[in-house]
Protein backbone atom coordinates (compact mmCIF):
# COMPACT_ATOMS: atom_id res chain seq x y z
CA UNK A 1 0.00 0.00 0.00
CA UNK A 2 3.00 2.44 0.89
CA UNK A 3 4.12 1.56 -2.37
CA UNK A 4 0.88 2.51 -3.92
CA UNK A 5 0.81 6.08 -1.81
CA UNK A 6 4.06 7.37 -2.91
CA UNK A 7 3.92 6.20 -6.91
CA UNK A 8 0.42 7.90 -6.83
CA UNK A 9 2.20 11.36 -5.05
CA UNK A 10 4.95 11.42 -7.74
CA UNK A 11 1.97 11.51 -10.24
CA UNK A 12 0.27 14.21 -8.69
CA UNK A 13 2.86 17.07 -7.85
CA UNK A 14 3.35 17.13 -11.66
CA UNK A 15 -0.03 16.92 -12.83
CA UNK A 16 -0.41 20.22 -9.65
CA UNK A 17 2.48 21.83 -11.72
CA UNK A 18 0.86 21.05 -15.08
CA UNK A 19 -2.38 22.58 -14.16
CA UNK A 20 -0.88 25.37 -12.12
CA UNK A 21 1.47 26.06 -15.02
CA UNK A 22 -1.64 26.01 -17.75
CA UNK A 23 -3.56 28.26 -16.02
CA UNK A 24 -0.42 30.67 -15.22
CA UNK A 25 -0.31 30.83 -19.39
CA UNK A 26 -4.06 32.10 -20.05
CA UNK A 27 -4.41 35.24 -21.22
CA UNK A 28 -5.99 36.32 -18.21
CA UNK A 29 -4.40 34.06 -15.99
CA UNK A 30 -6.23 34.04 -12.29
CA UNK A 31 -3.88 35.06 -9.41
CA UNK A 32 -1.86 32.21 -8.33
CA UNK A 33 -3.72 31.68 -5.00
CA UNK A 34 -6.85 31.46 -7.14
CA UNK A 35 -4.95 29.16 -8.93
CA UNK A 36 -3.94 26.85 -6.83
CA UNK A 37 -7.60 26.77 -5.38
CA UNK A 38 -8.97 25.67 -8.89
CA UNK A 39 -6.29 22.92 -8.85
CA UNK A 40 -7.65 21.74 -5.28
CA UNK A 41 -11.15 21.86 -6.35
CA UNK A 42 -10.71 19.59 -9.15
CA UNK A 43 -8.54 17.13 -7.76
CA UNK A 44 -9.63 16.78 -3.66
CA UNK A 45 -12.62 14.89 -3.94
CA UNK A 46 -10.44 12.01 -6.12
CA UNK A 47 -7.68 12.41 -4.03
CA UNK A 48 -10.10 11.91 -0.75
CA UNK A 49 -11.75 9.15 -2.11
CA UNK A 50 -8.66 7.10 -3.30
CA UNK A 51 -6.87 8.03 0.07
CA UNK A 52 -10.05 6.25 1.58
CA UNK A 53 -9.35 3.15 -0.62
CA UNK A 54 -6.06 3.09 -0.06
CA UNK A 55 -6.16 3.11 3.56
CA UNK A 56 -8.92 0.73 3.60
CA UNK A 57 -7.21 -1.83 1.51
CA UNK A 58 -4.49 -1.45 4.13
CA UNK A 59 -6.25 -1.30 7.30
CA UNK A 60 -7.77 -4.59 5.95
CA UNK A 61 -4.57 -6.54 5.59
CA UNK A 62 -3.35 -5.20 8.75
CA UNK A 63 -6.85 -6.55 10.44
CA UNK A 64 -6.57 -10.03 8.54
CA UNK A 65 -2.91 -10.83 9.46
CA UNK A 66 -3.36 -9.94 12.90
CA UNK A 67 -5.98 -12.26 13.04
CA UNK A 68 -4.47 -15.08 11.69
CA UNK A 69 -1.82 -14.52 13.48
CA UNK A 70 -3.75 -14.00 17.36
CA UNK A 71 -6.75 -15.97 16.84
CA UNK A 72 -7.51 -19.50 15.96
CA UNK A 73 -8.89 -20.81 12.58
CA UNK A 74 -12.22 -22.08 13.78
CA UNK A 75 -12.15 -19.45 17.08
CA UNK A 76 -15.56 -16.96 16.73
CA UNK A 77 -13.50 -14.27 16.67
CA UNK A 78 -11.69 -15.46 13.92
CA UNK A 79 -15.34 -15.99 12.20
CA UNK A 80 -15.76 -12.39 12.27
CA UNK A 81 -12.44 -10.97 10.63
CA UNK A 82 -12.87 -12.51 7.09
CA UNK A 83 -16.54 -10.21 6.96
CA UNK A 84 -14.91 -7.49 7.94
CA UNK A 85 -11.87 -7.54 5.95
CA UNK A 86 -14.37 -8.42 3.17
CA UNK A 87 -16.84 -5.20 3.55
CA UNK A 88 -13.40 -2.97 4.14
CA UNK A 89 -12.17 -4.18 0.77
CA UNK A 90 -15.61 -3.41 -0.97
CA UNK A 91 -15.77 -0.35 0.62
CA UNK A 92 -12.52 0.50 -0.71
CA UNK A 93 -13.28 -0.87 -4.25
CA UNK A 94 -16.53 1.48 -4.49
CA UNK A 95 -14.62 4.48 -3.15
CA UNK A 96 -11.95 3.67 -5.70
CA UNK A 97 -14.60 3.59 -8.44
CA UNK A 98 -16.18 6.94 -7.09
CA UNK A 99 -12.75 8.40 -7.59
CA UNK A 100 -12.20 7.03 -10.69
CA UNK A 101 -15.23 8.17 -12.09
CA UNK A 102 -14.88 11.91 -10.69
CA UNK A 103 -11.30 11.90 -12.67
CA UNK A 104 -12.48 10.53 -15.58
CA UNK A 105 -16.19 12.46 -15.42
CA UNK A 106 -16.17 15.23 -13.37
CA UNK A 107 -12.60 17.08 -13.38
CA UNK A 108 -12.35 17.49 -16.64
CA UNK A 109 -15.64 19.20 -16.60
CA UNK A 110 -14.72 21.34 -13.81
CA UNK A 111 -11.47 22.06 -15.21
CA UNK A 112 -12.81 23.49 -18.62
CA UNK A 113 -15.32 25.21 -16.13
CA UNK A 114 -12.42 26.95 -14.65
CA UNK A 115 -10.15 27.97 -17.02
């Protein structure tokens, strides 16, 4: 998951830069404070909702080796970690999607909006 965090941060300090630097271009470029708030508004919400999925997908691992490795196979504790992991992981993969789709959908729109 670390992995994941940091190859996803040296994607998005250039694509910040890219943006920041478009906008600085325009003819009448906004002031780069206002700038850097149009960047934030179009990227938060993704970044939010893939920081959720990433920390979910992590918090689940963490959850299911700890249980393995504490708790007994047929233990009812045990019973309950697989369900949990299981409904972190699809919470994660529908939070993913959500940010997916407001990339792919909704910044775009809102960037053309604010340029």
């Amino acid at each position: 998951v670390l992995f994941a965090v940091v190859w996803n941060a040296s994607v998005w300090g250039p694509t910040f830069a890219l943006l920041a630097r478009r906008w600085a271009e325009l003819p009448d470029a906004p002031h780069p404070a206002l700038a850097f708030v149009y960047v934030i508004a179009a990227t938060l919400p993704h970044l939010a909702l893939e920081a959720g999925a990433y920390l979910l997908a992590g918090f689940s691992g963490v959850l299911l080796s700890r249980g393995i490795a504490r708790h007994r196979w047929n233990s009812p504790k045990f019973s309950a970690i697989p369900r949990s992991v299981f409904a972190m992981l699809v919470l994660g993969l529908i939070l993913m999607a959500l940010g997916a789709l407001w990339e792919a959908k909704v910044a775009p729109v809102l960037v053309k909006i604010l340029t």
